[in-house]
N, C-alpha and C. Protein backbone atom coordinates (compact mmCIF):
# COMPACT_ATOMS: atom_id res chain seq x y z
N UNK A 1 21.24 132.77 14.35
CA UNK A 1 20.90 131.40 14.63
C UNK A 1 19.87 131.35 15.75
N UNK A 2 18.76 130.58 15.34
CA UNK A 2 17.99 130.67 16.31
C UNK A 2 18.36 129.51 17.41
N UNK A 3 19.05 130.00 18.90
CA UNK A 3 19.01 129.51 20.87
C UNK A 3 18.75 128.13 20.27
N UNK A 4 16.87 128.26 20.24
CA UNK A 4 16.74 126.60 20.19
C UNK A 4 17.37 125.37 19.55
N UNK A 5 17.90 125.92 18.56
CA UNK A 5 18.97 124.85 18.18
C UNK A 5 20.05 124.96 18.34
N UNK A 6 20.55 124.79 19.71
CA UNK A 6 21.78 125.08 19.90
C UNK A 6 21.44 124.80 21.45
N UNK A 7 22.48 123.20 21.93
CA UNK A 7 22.32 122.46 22.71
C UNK A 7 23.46 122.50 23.68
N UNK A 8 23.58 123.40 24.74
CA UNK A 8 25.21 123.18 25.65
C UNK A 8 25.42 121.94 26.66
N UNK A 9 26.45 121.10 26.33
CA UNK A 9 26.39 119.92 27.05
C UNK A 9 28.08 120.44 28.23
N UNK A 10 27.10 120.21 29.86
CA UNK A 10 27.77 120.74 30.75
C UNK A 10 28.06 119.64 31.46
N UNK A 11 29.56 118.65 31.42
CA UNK A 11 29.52 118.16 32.58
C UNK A 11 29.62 118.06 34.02
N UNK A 12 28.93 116.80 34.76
CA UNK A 12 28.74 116.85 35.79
C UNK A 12 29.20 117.37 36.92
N UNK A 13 30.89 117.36 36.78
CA UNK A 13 31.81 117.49 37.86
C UNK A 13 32.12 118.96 37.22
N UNK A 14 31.45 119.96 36.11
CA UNK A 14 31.88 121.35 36.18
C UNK A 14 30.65 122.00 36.74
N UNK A 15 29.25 121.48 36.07
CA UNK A 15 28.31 121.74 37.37
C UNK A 15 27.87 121.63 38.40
N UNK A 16 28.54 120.99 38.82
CA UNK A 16 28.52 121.06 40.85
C UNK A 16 29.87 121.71 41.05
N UNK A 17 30.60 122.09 40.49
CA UNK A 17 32.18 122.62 41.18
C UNK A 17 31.56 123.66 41.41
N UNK A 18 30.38 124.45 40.95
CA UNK A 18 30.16 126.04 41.96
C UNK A 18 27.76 125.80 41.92
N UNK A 19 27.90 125.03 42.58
CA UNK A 19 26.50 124.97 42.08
C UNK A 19 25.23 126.26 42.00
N UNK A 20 25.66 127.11 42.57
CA UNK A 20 24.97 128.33 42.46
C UNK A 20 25.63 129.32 41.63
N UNK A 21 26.81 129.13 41.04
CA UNK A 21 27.17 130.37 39.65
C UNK A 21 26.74 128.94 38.62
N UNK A 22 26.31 128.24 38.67
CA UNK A 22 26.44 127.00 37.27
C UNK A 22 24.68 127.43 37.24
N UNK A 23 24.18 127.11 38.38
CA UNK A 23 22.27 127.44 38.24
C UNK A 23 22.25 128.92 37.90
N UNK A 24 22.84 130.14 38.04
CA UNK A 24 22.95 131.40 37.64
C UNK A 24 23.11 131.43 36.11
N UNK A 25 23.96 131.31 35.84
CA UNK A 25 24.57 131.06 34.22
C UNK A 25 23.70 130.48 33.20
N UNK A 26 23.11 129.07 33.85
CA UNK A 26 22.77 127.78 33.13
C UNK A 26 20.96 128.93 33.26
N UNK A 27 20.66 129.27 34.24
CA UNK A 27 19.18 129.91 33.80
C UNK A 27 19.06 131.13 33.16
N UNK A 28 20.31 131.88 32.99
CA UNK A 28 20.50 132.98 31.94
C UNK A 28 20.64 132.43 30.38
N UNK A 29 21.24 131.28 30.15
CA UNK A 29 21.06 130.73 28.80
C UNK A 29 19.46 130.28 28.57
N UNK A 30 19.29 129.27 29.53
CA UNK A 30 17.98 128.40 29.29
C UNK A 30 16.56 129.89 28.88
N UNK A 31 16.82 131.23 29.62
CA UNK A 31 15.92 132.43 29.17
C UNK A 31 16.01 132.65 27.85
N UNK A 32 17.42 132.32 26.88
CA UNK A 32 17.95 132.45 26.38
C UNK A 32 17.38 131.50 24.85
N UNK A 33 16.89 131.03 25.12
CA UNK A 33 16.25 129.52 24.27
C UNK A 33 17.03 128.43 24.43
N UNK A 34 18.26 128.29 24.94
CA UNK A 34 19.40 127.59 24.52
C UNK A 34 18.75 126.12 25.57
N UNK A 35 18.80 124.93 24.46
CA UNK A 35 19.12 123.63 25.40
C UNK A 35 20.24 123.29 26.36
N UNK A 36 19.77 122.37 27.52
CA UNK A 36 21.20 121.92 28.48
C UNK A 36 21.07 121.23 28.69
N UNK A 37 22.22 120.34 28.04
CA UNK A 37 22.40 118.53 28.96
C UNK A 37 23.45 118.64 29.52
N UNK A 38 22.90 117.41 30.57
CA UNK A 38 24.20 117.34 31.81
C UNK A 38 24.96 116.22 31.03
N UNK A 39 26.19 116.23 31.23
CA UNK A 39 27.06 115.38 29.81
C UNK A 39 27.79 115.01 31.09
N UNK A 40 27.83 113.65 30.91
CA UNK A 40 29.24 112.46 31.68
C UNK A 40 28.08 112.37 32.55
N UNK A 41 26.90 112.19 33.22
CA UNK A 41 26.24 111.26 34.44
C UNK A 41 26.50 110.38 35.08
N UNK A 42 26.96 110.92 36.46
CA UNK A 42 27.20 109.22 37.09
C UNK A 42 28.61 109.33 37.46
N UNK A 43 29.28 110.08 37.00
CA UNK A 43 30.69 109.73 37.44
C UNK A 43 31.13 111.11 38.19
N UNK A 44 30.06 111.81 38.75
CA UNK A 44 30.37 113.07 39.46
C UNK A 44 29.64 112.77 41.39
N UNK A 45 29.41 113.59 41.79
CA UNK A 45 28.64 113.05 43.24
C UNK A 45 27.48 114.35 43.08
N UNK A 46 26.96 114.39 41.66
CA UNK A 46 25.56 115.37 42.35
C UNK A 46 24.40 114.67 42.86
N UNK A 47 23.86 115.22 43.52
CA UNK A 47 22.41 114.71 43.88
C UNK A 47 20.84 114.75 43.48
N UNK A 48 20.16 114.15 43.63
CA UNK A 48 18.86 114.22 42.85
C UNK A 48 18.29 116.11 42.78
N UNK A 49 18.99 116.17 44.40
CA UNK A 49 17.77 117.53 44.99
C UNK A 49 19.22 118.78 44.15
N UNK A 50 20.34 118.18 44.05
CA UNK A 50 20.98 119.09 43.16
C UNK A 50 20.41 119.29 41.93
N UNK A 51 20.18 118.49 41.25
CA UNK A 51 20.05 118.50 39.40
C UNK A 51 18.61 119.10 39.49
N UNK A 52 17.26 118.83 40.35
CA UNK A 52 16.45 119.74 40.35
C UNK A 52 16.61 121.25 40.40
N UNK A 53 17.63 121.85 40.84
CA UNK A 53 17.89 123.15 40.96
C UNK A 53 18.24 123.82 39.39
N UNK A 54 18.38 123.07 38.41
CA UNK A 54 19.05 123.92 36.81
C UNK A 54 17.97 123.27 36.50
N UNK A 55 17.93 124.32 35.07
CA UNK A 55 17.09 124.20 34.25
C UNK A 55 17.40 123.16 32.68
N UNK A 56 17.11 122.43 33.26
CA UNK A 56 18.33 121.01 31.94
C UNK A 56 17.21 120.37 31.39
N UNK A 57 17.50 120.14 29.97
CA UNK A 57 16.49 119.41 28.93
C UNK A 57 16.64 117.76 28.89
N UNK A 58 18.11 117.95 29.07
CA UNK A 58 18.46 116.36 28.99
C UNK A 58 19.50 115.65 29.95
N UNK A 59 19.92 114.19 29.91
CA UNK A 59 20.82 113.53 30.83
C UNK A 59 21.27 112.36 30.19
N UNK A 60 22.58 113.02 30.10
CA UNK A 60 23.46 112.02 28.70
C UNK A 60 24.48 111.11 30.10
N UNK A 61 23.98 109.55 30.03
CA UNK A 61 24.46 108.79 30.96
C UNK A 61 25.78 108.52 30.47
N UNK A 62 26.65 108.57 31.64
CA UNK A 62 28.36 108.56 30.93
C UNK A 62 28.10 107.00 30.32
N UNK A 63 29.10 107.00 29.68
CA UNK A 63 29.32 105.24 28.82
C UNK A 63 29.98 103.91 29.79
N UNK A 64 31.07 104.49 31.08
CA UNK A 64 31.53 103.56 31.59
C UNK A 64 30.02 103.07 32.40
N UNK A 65 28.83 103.13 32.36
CA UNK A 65 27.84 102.84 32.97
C UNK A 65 27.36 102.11 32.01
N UNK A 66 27.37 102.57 30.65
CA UNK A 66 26.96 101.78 29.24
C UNK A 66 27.48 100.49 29.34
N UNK A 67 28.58 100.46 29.11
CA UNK A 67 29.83 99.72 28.70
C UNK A 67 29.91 98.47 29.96
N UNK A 68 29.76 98.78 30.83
CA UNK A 68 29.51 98.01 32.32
C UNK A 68 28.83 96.87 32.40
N UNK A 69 27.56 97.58 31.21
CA UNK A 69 26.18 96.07 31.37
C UNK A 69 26.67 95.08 30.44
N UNK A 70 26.08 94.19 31.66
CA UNK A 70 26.44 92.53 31.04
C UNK A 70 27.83 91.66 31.89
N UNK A 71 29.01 93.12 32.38
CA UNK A 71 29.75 92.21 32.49
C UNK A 71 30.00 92.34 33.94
N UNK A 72 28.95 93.50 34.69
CA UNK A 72 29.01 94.14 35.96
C UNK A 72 27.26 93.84 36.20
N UNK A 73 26.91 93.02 37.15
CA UNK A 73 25.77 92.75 37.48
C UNK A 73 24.91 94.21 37.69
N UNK A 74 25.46 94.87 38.73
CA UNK A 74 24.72 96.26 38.72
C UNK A 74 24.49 97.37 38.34
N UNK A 75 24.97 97.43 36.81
CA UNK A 75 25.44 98.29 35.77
C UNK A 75 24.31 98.41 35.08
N UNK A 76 23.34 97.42 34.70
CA UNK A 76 21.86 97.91 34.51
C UNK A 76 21.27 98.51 35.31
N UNK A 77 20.84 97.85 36.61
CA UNK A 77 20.30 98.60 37.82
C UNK A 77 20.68 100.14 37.62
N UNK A 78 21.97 100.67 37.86
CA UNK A 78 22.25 101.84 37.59
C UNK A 78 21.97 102.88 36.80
N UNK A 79 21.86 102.35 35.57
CA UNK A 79 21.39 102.94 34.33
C UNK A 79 19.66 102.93 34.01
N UNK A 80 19.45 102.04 34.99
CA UNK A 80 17.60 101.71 34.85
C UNK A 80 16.97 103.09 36.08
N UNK A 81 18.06 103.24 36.73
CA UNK A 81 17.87 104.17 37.91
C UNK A 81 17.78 105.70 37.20
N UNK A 82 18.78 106.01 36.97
CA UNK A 82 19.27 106.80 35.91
C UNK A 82 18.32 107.70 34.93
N UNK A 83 17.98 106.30 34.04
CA UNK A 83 16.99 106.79 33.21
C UNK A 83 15.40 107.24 33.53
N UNK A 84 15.09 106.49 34.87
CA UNK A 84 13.76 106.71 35.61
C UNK A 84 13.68 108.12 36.26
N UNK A 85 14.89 108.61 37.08
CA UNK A 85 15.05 109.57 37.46
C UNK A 85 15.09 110.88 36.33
N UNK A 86 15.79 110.59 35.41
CA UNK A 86 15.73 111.55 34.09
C UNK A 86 13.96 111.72 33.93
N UNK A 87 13.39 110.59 33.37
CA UNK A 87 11.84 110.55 33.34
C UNK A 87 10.61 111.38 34.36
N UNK A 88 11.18 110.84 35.25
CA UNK A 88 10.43 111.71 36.44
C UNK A 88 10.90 113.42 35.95
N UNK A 89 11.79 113.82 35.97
CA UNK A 89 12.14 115.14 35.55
C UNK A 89 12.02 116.03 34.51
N UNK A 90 11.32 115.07 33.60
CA UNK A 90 11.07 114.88 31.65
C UNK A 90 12.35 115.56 31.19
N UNK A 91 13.39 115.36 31.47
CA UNK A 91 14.52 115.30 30.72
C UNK A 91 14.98 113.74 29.82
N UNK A 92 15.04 114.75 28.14
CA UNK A 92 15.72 113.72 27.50
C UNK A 92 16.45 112.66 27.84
N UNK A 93 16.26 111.62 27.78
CA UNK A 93 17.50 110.45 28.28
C UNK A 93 18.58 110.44 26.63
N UNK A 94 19.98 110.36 27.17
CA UNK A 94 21.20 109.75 26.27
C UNK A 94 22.15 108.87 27.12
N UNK A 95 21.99 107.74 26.56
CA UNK A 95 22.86 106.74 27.12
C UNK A 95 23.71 106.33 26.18
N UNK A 96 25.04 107.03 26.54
CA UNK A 96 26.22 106.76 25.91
C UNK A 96 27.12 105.73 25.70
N UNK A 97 27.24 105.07 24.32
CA UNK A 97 28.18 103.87 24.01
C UNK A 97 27.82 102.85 23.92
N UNK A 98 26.31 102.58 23.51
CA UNK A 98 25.54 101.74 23.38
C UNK A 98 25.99 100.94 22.30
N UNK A 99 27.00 99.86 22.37
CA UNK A 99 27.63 98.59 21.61
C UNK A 99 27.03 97.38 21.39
N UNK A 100 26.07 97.14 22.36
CA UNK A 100 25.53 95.34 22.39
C UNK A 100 24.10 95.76 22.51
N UNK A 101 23.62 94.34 22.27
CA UNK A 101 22.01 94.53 22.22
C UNK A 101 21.60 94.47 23.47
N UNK A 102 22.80 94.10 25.04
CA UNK A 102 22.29 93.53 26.08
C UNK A 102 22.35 94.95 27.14
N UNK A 103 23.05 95.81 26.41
CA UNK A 103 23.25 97.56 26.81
C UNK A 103 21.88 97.89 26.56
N UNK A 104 21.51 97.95 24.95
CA UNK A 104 20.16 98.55 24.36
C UNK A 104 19.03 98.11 25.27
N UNK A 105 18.70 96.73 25.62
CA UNK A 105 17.65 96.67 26.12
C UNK A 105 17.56 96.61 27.44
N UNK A 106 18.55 97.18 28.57
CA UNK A 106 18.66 96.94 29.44
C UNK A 106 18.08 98.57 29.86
């Protein structure tokens, strides 16, 4: 099977529990061809200058951040943050649990 298709989704709170064996590991796959998204966003405490340190394709925004807009004023803000920061980094954006049209276009 060819690496490149074949996508490991690592969440947040298992990649910061050792952040230098997770950037070790995670850049032995990524040599590897293999994609990496950070899976659950947002509900861990990494930091910008953390997630620059791995080599990650994408940033799958957890859903209670999804799920939030509309009925939590700052739940867009969050997710508008989110996705800009992903951008700046050219990592894929996934925003998880997208139910309403007021999630989608937010």
């Amino acid at each position: 099977m060819d690496p490149a298709r074949l996508e490991l989704e690592i969440s947040e709170e298992v990649l910061m529990r050792d952040v230098d064996s997770s950037k070790h590991i995670l850049t032995r796959l990524k040599a590897l061809g293999v994609r990496l998204a950070v899976d659950d966003f947002g509900t861990g405490y990494s930091s910008l200058s953390c997630l620059t340190r791995f080599p990650l394709d994408a940033l799958k925004i957890d859903r209670s951040f999804i799920s939030a807009i509309g009925a939590r004023g700052d739940a867009g803000d969050i997710a508008s943050v989110a996705i800009a920061m992903g951008g700046i980094l050219r990592y894929r954006i996934v925003a998880q649990g997208v139910e309403a049209q007021c999630q989608w276009t937010s």
